[in-house]
PDB file of N, CA and C in Angstrom:
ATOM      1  N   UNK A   1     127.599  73.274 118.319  1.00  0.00           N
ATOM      2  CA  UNK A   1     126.159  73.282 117.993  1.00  0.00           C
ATOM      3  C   UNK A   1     125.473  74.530 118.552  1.00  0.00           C
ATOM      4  N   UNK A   2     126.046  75.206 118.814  1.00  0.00           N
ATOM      5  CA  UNK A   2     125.844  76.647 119.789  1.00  0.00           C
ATOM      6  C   UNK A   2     124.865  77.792 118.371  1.00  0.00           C
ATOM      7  N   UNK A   3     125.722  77.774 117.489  1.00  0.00           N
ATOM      8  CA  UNK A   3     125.900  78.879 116.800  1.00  0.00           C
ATOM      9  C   UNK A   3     125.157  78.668 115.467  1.00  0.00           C
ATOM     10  N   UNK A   4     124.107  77.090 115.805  1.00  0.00           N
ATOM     11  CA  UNK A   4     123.094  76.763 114.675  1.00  0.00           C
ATOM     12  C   UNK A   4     121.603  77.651 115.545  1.00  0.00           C
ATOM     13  N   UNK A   5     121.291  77.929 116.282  1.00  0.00           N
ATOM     14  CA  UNK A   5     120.377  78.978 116.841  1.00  0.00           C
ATOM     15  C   UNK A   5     120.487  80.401 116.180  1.00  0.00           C
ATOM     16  N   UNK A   6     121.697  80.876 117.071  1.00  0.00           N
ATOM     17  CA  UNK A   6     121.726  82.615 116.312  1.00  0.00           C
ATOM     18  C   UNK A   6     122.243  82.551 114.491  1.00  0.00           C
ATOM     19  N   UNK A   7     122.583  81.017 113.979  1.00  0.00           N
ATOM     20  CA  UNK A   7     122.400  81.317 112.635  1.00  0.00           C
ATOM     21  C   UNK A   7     121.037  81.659 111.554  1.00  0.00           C
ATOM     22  N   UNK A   8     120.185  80.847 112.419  1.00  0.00           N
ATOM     23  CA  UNK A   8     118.768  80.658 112.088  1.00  0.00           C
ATOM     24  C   UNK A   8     118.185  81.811 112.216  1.00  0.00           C
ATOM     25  N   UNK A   9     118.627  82.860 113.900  1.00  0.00           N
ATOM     26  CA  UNK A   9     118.002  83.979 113.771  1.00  0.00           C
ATOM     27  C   UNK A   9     118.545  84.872 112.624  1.00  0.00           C
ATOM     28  N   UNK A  10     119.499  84.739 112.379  1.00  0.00           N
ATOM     29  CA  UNK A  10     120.449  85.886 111.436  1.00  0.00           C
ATOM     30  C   UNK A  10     119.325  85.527 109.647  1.00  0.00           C
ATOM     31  N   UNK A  11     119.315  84.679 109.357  1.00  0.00           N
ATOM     32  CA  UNK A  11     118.477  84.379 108.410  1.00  0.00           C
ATOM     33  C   UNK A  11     117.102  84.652 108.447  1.00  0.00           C
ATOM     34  N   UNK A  12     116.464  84.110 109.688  1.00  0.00           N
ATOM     35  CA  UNK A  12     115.294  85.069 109.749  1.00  0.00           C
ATOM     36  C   UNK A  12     115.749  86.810 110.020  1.00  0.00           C
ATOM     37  N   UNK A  13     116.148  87.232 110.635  1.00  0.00           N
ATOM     38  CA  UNK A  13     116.217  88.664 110.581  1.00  0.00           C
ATOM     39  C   UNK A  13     116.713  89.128 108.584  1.00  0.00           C
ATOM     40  N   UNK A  14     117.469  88.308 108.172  1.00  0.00           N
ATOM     41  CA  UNK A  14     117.411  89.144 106.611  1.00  0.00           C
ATOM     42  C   UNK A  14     116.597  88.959 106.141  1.00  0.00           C
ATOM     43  N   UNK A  15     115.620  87.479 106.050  1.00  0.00           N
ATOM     44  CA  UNK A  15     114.318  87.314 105.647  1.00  0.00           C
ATOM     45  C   UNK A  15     113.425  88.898 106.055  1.00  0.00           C
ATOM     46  N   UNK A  16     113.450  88.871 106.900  1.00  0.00           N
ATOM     47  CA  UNK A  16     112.530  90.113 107.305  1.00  0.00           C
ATOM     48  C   UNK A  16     112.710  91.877 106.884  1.00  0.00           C
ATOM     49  N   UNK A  17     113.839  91.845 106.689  1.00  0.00           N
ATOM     50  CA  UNK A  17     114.706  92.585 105.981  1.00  0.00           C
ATOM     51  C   UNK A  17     114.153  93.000 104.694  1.00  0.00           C
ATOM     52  N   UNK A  18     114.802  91.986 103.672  1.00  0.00           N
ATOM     53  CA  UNK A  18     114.028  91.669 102.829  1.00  0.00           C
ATOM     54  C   UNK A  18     112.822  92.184 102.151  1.00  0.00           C
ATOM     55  N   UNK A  19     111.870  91.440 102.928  1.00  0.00           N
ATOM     56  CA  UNK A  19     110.651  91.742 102.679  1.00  0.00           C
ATOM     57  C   UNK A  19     110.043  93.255 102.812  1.00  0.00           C
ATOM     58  N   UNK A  20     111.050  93.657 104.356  1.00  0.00           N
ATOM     59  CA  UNK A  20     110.984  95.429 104.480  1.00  0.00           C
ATOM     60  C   UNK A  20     110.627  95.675 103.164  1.00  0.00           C
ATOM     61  N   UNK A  21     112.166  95.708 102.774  1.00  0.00           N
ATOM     62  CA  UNK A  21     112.616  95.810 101.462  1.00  0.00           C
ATOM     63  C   UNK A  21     111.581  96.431 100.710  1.00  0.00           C
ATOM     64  N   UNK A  22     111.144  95.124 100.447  1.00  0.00           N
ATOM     65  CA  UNK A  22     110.486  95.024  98.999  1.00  0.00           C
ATOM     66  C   UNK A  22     109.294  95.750  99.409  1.00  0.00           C
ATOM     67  N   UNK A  23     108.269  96.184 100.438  1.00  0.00           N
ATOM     68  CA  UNK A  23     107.168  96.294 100.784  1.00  0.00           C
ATOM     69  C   UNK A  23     107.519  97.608 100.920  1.00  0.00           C
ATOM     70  N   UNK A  24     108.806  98.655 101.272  1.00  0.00           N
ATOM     71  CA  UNK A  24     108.892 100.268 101.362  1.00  0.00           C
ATOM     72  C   UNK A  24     109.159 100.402  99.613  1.00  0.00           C
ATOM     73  N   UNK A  25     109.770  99.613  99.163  1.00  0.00           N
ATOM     74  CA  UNK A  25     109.530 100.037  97.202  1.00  0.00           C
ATOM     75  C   UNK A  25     108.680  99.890  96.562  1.00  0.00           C
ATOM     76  N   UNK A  26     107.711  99.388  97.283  1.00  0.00           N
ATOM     77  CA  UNK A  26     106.490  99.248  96.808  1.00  0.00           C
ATOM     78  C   UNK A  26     105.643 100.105  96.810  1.00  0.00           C
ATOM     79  N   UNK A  27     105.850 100.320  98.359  1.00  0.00           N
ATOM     80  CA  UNK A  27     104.783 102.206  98.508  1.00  0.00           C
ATOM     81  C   UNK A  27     105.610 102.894  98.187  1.00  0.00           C
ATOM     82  N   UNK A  28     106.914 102.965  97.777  1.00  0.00           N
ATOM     83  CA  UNK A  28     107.481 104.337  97.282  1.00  0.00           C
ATOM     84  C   UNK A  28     106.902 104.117  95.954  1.00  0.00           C
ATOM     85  N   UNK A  29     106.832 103.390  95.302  1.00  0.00           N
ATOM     86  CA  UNK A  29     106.080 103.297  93.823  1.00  0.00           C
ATOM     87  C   UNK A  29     104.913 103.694  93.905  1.00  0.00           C
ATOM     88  N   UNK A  30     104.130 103.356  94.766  1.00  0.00           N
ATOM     89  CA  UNK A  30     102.655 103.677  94.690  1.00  0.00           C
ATOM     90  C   UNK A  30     102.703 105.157  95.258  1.00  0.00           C
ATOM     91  N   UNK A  31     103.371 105.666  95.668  1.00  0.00           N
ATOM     92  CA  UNK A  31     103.578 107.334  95.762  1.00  0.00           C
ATOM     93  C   UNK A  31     103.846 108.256  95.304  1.00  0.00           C
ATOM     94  N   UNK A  32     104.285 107.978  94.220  1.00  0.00           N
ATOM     95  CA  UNK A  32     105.444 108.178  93.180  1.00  0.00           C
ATOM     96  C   UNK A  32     104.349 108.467  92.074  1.00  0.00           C
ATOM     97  N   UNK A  33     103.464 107.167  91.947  1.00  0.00           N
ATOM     98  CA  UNK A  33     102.519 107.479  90.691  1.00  0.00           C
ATOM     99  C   UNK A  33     101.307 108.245  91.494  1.00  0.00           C
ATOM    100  N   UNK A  34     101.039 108.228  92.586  1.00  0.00           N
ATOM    101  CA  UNK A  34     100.274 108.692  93.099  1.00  0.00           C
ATOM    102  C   UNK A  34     100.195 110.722  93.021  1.00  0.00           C
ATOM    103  N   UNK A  35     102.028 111.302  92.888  1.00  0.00           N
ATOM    104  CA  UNK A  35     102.246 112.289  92.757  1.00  0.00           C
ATOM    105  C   UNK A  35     102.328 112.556  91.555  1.00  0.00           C
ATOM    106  N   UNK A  36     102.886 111.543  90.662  1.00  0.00           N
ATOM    107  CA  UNK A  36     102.533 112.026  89.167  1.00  0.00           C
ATOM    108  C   UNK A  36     101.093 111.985  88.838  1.00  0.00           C
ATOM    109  N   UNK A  37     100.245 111.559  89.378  1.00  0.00           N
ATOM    110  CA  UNK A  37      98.755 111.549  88.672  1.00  0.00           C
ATOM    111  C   UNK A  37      98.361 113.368  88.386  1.00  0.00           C
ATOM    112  N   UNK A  38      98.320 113.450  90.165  1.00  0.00           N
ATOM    113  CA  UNK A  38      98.415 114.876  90.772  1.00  0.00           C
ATOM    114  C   UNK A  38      99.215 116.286  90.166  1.00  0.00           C
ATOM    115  N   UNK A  39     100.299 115.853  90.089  1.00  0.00           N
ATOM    116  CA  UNK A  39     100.968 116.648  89.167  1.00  0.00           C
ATOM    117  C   UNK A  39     100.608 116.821  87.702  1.00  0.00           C
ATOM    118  N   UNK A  40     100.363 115.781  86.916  1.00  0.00           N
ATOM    119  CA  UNK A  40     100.023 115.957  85.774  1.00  0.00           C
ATOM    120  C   UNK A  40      98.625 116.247  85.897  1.00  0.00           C
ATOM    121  N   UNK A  41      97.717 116.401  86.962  1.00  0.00           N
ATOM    122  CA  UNK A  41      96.308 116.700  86.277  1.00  0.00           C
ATOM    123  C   UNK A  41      96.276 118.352  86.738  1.00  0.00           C
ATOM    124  N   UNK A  42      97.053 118.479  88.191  1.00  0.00           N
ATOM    125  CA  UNK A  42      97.582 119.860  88.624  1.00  0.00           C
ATOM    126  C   UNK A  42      98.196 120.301  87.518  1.00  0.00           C
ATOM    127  N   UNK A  43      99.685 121.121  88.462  1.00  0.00           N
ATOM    128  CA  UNK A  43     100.525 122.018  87.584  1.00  0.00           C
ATOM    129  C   UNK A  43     101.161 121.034  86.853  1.00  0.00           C
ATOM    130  N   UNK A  44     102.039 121.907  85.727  1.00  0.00           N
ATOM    131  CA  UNK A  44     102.141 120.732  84.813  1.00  0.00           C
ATOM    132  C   UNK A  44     104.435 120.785  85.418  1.00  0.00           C
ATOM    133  N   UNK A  45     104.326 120.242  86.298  1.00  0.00           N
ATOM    134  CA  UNK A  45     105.559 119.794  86.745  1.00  0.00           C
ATOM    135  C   UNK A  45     105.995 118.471  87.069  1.00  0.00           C
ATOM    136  N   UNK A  46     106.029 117.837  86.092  1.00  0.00           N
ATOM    137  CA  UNK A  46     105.820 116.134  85.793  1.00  0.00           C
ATOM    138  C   UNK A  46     107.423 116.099  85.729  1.00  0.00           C
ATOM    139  N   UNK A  47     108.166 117.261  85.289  1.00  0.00           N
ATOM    140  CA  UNK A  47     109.462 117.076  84.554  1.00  0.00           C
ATOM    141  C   UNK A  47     110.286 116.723  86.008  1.00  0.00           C
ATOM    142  N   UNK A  48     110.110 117.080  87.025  1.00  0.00           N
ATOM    143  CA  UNK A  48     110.382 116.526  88.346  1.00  0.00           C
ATOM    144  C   UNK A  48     110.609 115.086  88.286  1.00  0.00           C
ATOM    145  N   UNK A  49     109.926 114.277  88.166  1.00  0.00           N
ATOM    146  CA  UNK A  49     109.833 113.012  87.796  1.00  0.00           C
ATOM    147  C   UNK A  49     110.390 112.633  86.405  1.00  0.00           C
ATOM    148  N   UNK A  50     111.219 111.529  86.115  1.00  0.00           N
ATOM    149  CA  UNK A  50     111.771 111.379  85.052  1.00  0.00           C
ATOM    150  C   UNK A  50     110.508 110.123  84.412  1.00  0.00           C
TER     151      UNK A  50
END
């Protein structure tokens, strides 16, 4: 019954993980369009971006 503790943490730590996850692809998205706005209203080097 030892190893139902650090299982629980191991699940919360990927939970948290996870969510990293999803919350750094999120601002990489919102950065992403944030540089294409810029770019396309700037120089016209959009082709950088697919």
């Amino acid at each position: 019954m030892r190893q139902k503790p650090q299982r629980i943490l191991f699940h919360l730590f990927l939970l948290i993980g996870f969510i990293c996850l999803l919350l750094v692809s999120k601002m990489v998205n919102l950065v992403q369009s944030v540089l294409k706005k810029e770019l396309l209203e700037g120089k016209d080097e959009n082709r950088i971006f697919p």
